[in-house]
Protein backbone atom coordinates (compact mmCIF):
# COMPACT_ATOMS: atom_id res chain seq x y z
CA UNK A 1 87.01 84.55 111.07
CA UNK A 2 90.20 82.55 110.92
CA UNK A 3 93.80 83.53 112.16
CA UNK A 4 96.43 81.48 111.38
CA UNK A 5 100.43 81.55 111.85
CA UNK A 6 102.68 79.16 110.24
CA UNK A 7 105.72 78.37 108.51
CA UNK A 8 104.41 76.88 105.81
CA UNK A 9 103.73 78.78 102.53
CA UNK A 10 100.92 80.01 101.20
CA UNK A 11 99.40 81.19 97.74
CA UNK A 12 97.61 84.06 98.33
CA UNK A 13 94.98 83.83 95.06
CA UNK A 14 93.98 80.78 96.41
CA UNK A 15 93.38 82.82 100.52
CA UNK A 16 91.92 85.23 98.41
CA UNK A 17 89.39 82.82 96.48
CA UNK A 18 88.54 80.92 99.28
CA UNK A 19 87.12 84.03 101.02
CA UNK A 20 84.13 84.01 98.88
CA UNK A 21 83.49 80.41 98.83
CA UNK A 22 80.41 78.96 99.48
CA UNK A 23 79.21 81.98 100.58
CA UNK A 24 76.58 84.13 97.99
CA UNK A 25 76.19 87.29 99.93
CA UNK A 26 79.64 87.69 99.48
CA UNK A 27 79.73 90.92 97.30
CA UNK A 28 82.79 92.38 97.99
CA UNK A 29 86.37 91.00 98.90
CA UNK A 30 89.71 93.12 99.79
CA UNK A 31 92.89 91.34 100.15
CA UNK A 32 96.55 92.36 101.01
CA UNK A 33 99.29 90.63 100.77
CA UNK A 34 102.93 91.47 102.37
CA UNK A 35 105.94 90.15 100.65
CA UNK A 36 109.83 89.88 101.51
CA UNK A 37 111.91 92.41 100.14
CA UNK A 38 115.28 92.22 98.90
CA UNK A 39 116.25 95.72 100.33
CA UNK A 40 115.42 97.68 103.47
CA UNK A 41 115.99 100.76 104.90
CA UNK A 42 118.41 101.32 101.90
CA UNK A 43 120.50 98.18 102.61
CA UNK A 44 120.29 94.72 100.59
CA UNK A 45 118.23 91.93 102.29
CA UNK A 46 118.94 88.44 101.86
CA UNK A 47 116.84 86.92 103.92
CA UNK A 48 114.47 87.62 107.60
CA UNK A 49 113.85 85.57 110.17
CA UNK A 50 110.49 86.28 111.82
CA UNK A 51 110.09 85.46 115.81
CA UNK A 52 106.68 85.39 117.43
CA UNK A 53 105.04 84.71 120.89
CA UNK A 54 103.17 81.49 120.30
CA UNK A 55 99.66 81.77 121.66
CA UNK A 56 100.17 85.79 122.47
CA UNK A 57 100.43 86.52 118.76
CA UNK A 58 96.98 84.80 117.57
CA UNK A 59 95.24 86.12 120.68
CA UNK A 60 96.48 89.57 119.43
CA UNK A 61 95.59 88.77 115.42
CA UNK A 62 92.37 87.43 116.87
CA UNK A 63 91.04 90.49 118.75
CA UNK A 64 92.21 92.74 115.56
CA UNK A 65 89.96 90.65 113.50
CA UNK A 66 87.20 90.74 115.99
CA UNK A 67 87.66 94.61 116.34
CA UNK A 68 87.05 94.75 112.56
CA UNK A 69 84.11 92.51 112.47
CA UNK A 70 82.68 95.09 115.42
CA UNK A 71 83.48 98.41 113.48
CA UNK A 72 82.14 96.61 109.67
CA UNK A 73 79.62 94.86 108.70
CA UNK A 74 81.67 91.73 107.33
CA UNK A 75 81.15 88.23 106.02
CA UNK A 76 84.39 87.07 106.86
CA UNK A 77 87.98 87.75 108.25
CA UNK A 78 91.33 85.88 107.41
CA UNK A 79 94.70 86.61 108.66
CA UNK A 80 97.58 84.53 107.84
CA UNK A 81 100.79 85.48 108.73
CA UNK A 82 104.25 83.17 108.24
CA UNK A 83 107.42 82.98 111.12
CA UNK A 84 110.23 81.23 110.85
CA UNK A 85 112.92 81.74 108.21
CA UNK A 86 112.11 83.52 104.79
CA UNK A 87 113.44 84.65 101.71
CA UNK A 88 112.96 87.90 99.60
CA UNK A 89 110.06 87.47 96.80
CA UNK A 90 107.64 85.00 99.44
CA UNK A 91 104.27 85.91 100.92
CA UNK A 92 104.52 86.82 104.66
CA UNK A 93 101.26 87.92 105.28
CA UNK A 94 97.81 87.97 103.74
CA UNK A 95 94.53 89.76 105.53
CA UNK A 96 91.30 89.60 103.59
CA UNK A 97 87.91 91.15 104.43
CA UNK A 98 84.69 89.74 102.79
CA UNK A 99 81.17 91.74 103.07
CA UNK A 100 78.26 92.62 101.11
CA UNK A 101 79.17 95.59 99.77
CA UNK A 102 83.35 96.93 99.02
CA UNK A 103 83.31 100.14 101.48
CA UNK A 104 83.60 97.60 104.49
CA UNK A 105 85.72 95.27 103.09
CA UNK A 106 88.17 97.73 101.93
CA UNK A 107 88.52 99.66 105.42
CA UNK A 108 88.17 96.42 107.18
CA UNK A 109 91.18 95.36 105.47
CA UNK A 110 93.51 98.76 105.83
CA UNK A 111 92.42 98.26 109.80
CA UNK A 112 93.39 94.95 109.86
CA UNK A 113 96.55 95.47 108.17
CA UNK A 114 97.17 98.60 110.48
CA UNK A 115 96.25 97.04 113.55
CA UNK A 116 98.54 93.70 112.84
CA UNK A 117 101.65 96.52 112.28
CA UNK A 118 101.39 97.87 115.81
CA UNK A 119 99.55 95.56 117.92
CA UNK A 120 100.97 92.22 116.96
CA UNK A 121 103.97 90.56 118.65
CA UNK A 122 106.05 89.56 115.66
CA UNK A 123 109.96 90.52 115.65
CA UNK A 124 112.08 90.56 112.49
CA UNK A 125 115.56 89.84 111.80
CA UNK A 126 116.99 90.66 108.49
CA UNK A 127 120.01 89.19 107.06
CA UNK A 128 122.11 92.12 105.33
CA UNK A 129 125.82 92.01 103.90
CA UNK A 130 126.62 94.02 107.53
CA UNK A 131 125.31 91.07 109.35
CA UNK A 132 122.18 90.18 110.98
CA UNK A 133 119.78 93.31 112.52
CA UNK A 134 116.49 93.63 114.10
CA UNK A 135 114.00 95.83 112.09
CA UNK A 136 112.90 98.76 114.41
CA UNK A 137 109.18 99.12 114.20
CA UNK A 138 108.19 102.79 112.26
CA UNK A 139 106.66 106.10 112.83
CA UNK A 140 104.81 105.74 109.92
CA UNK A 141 103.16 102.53 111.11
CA UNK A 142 101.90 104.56 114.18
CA UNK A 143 100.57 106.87 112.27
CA UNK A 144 98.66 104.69 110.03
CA UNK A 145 96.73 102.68 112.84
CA UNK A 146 96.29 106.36 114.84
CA UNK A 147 93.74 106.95 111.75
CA UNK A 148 91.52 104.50 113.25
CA UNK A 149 91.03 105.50 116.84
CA UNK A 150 87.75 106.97 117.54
């Protein structure tokens, strides 16, 4: 399992590669990957800046992937997720899920990806021709992580 936040960027076919590596039981790997858009809410985007609680925010990405790994039977667990400032058309996030077989790796991943939407602490600020706002988290993002609760 790794969890990692950073500024830097990434290229996710190279996350999603190294998920398998060096690792022959592997059968099965899911990946998502969250980009920047250049609209919102119907406004134009220009740009986010994306705040976090250093510390807090891995311990939160860290028990979502060990909440996964609990629920499926998986190989591995990545989740990479970017702060700082950002423009439309680059990676923000990536979660992959590795098992044997694709069943786990796919709902490990959804979970993940779920979990990280409502349970991280990550705040966004978009730039917009109206001026700077703070993205509101959704309804819909509720409802998708309510799927999993048992």
């Amino acid at each position: 399992m790794s969890v990692r936040v950073q500024q830097a960027p990434f290229d996710p076919g190279a996350e999603l590669n190294a998920l398998h590596a060096a690792n022959l039981g592997i059968g099965a790997v899911a990946g998502f990957v969250g980009y920047v858009r250049d609209f919102n809410d119907g406004r134009d985007v220009a740009g986010m800046f994306l705040e976090h609680a250093p510390g807090m925010t891995e311990k939160a990405l860290g028990k979502i992937a060990d909440e996964a790994v609990q629920r499926w039977p998986l190989l591995k667990v990545e989740i990479l997720h970017r702060v700082g400032p950002l423009e439309p058309g680059e990676p923000i996030v990536f979660v992959g899920a590795a098992s044997a077989h694709r069943e786990a790796a796919f709902d490990a991943c959804r979970f993940v990806m779920d979990y990280l939407k409502t349970r991280a602490p990550f705040w966004k600020k978009e730039t917009t021709p109206d001026g700077p706002r703070w993205v509101e988290g959704r309804e819909t993002d509720q409802s998708a992580a309510g799927r999993w609760r048992s």
